[in-house]
Protein backbone atom coordinates (compact mmCIF):
# COMPACT_ATOMS: atom_id res chain seq x y z
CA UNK A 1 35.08 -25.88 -46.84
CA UNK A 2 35.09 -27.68 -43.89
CA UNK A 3 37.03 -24.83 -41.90
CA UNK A 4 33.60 -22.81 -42.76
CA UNK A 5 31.09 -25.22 -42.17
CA UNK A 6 32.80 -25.83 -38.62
CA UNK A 7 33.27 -22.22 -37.96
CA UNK A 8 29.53 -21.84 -39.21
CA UNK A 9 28.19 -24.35 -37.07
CA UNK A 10 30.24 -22.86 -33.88
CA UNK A 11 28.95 -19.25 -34.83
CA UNK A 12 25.04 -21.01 -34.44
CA UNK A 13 25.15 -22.82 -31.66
CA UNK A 14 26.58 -20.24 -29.82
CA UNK A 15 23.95 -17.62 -31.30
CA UNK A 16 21.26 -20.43 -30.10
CA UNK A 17 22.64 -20.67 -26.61
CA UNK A 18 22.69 -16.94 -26.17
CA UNK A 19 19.52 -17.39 -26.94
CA UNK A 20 18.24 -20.16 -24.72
CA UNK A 21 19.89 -17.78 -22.25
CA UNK A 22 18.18 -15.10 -22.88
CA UNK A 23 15.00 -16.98 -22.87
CA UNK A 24 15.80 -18.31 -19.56
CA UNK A 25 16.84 -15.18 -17.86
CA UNK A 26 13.91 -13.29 -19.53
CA UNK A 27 11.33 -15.63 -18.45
CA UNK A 28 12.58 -15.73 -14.55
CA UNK A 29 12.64 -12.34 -14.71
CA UNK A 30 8.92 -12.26 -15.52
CA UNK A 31 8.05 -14.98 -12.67
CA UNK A 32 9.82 -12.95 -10.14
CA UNK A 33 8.31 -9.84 -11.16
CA UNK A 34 4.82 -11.61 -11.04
CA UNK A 35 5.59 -13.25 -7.79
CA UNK A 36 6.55 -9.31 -6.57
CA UNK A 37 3.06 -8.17 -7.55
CA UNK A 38 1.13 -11.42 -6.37
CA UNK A 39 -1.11 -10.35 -3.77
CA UNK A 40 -2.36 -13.11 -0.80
CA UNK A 41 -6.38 -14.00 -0.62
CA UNK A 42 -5.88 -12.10 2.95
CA UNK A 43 -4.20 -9.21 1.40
CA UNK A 44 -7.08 -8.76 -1.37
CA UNK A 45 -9.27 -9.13 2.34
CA UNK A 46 -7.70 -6.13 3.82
CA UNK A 47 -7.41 -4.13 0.32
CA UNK A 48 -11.14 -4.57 0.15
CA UNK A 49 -12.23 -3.95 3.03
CA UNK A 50 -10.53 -0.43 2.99
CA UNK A 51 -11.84 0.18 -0.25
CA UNK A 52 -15.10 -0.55 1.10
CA UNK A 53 -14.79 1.46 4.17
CA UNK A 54 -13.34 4.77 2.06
CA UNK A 55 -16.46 4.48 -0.02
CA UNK A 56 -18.40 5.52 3.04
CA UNK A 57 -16.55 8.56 4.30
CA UNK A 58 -16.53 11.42 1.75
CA UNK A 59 -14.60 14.64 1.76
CA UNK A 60 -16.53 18.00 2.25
CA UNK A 61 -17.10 18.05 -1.58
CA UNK A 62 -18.53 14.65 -1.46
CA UNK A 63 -16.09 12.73 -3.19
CA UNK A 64 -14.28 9.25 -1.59
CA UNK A 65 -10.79 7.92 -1.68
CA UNK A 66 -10.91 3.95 -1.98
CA UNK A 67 -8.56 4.00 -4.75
CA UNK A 68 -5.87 5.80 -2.69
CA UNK A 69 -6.38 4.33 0.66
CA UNK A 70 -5.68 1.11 -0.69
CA UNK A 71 -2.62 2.26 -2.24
CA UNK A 72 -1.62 3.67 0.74
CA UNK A 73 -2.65 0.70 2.30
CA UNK A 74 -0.02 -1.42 0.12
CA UNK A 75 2.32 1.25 0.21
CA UNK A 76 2.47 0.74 4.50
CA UNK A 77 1.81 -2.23 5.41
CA UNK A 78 2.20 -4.51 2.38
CA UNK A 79 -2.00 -4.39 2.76
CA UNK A 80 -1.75 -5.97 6.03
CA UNK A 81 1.48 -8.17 5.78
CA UNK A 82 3.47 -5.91 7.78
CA UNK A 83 1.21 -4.58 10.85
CA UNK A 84 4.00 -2.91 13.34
CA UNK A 85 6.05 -0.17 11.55
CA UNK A 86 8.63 2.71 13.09
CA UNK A 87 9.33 0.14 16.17
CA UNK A 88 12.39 0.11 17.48
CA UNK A 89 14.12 -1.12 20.91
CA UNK A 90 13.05 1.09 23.64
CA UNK A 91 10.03 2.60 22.07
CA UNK A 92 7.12 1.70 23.61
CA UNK A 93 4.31 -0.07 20.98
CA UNK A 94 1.99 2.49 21.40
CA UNK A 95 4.34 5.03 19.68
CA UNK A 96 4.85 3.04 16.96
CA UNK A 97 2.97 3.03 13.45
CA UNK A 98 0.06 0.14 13.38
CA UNK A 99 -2.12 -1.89 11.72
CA UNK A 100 -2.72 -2.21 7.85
CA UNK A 101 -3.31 1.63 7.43
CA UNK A 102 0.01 2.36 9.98
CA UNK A 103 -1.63 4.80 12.14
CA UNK A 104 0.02 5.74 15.24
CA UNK A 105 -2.21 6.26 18.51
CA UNK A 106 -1.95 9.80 18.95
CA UNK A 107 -2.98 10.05 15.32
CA UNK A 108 -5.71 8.16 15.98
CA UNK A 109 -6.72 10.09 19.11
CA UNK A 110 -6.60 13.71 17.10
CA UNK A 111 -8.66 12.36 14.04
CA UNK A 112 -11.28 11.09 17.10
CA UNK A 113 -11.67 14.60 18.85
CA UNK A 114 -12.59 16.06 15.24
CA UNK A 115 -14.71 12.65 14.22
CA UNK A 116 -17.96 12.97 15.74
CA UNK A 117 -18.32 9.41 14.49
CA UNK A 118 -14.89 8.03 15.85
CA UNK A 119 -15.60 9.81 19.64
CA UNK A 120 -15.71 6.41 21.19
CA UNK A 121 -11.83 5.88 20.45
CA UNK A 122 -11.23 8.61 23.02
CA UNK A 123 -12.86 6.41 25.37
CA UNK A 124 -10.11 3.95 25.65
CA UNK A 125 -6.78 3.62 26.93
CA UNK A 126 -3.06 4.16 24.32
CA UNK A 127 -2.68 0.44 25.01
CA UNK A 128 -6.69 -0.63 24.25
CA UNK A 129 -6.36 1.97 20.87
CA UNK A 130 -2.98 0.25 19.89
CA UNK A 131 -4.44 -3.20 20.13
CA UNK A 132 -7.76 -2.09 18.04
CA UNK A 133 -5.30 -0.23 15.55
CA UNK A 134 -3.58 -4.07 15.46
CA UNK A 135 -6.54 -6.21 14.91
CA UNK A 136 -9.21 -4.25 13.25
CA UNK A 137 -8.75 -3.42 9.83
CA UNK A 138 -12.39 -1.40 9.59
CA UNK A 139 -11.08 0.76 12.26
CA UNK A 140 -7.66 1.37 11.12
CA UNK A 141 -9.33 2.12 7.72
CA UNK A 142 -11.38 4.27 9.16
CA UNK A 143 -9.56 6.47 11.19
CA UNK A 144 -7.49 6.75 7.86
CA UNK A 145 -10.16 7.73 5.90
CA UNK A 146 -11.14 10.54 7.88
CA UNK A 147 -7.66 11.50 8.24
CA UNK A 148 -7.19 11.71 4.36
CA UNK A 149 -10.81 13.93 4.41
CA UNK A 150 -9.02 16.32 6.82
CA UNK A 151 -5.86 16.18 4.68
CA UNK A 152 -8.15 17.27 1.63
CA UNK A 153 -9.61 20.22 3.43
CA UNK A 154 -6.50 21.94 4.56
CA UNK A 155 -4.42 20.75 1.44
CA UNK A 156 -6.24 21.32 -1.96
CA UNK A 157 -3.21 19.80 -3.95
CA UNK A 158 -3.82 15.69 -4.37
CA UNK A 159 0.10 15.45 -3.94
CA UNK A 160 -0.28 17.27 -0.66
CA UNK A 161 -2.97 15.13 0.83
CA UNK A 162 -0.87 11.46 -0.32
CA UNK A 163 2.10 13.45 1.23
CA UNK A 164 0.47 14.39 4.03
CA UNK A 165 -0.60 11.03 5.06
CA UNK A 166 3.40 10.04 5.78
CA UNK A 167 3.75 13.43 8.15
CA UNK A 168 5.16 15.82 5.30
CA UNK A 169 3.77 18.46 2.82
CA UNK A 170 5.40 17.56 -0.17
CA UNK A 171 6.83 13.82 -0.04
CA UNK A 172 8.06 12.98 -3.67
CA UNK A 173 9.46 9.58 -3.01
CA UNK A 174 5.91 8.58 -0.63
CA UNK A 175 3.61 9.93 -3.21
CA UNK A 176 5.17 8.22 -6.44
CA UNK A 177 4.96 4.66 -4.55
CA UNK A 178 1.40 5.55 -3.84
CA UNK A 179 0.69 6.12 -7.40
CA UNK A 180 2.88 3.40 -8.71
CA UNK A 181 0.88 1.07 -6.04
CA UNK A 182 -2.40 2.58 -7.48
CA UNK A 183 -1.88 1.37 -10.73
CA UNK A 184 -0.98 -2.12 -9.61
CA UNK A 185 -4.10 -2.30 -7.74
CA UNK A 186 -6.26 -0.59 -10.47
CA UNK A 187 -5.22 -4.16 -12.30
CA UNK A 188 -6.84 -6.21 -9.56
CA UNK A 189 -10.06 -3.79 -10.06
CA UNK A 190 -10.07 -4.49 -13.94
CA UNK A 191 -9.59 -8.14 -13.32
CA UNK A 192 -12.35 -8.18 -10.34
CA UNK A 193 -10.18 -9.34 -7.27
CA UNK A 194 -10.92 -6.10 -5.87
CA UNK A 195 -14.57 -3.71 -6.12
């Protein structure tokens, strides 16, 4: 009897530190997982401010992209975290992919000669673009904008457009971490951190 009772009470306290275990792996799991998708005050800044910038350039059917340029936006540049992508030693800055919306400067320059309304970015020098592209998230956002409107036009598919925005015409792995970043951000727009 005592043989069972022993054997009993070993079988249930090892059950209830599984358990505990369990708990305790499921519940950092969770915090981690809610750290990943934590987004900064200045992130939500830069989010909203493209969303608010893509609500005032339509397509040529009249419809806007705020939800996917902010995606894209998180998808880039971590909405602002990471501002200097597709550097490396040797290449100069002004090749390289900046700003929140991770536009390089010749992009920049050939969404300006079809941009009535961006003309003035012709204006300046690779280096005085590069530094704007840096430091102004309304222009980056912008020129992004009207970039994804141009996308549209020539590529009817949604897929194409997203995958046209990373230089391809069909970019599986790009356009599912759009979408997936879309849907994390469509949280912040039910909660109303972002408008």
């Amino acid at each position: 009897m005592i043989l069972i009772s022993f054997s009993f009470f070993c079988i249930i306290s090892r059950l209830i530190f599984q358990g505990v275990y369990l708990i305790r792996n499921l519940l950092l799991f969770l915090l981690l997982t809610l750290e990943v998708f934590a987004l900064s005050p200045e992130q939500l800044r830069v989010l909203q401010t493209v969303r608010d910038v893509a609500r005032t350039i339509p397509d040529h059917k009249g419809e806007t992209y705020e939800n996917t340029l902010a995606a894209i936006c998180l998808t880039e540049s971590s909405a602002g975290k990471n501002i200097i992508g597709d550097f490396k030693k040797g290449i100069v800055i002004t090749k390289a992919s900046l700003g929140a919306m991770q536009v390089q400067v010749a992009t920049a320059r050939y969404i300006a000669k079809r941009v009535k309304d961006l003309a003035w970015i012709n204006k300046l020098s690779d280096a005085q673009i590069a530094n704007k592209l840096l430091t102004d998230v309304k222009t980056s956002a912008q020129v992004s904008a009207y970039y994804l409107t141009i996308l549209k036009k020539s590529r009817t598919h949604y897929f194409n457009m997203v995958s046209g925005y990373n230089g391809g015409m069909s970019n599986n792995p790009y356009y599912q971490r759009v979408i997936k970043n879309m849907k994390i951000l469509d949280k912040y727009v039910k909660n109303g951190q972002l408008i």
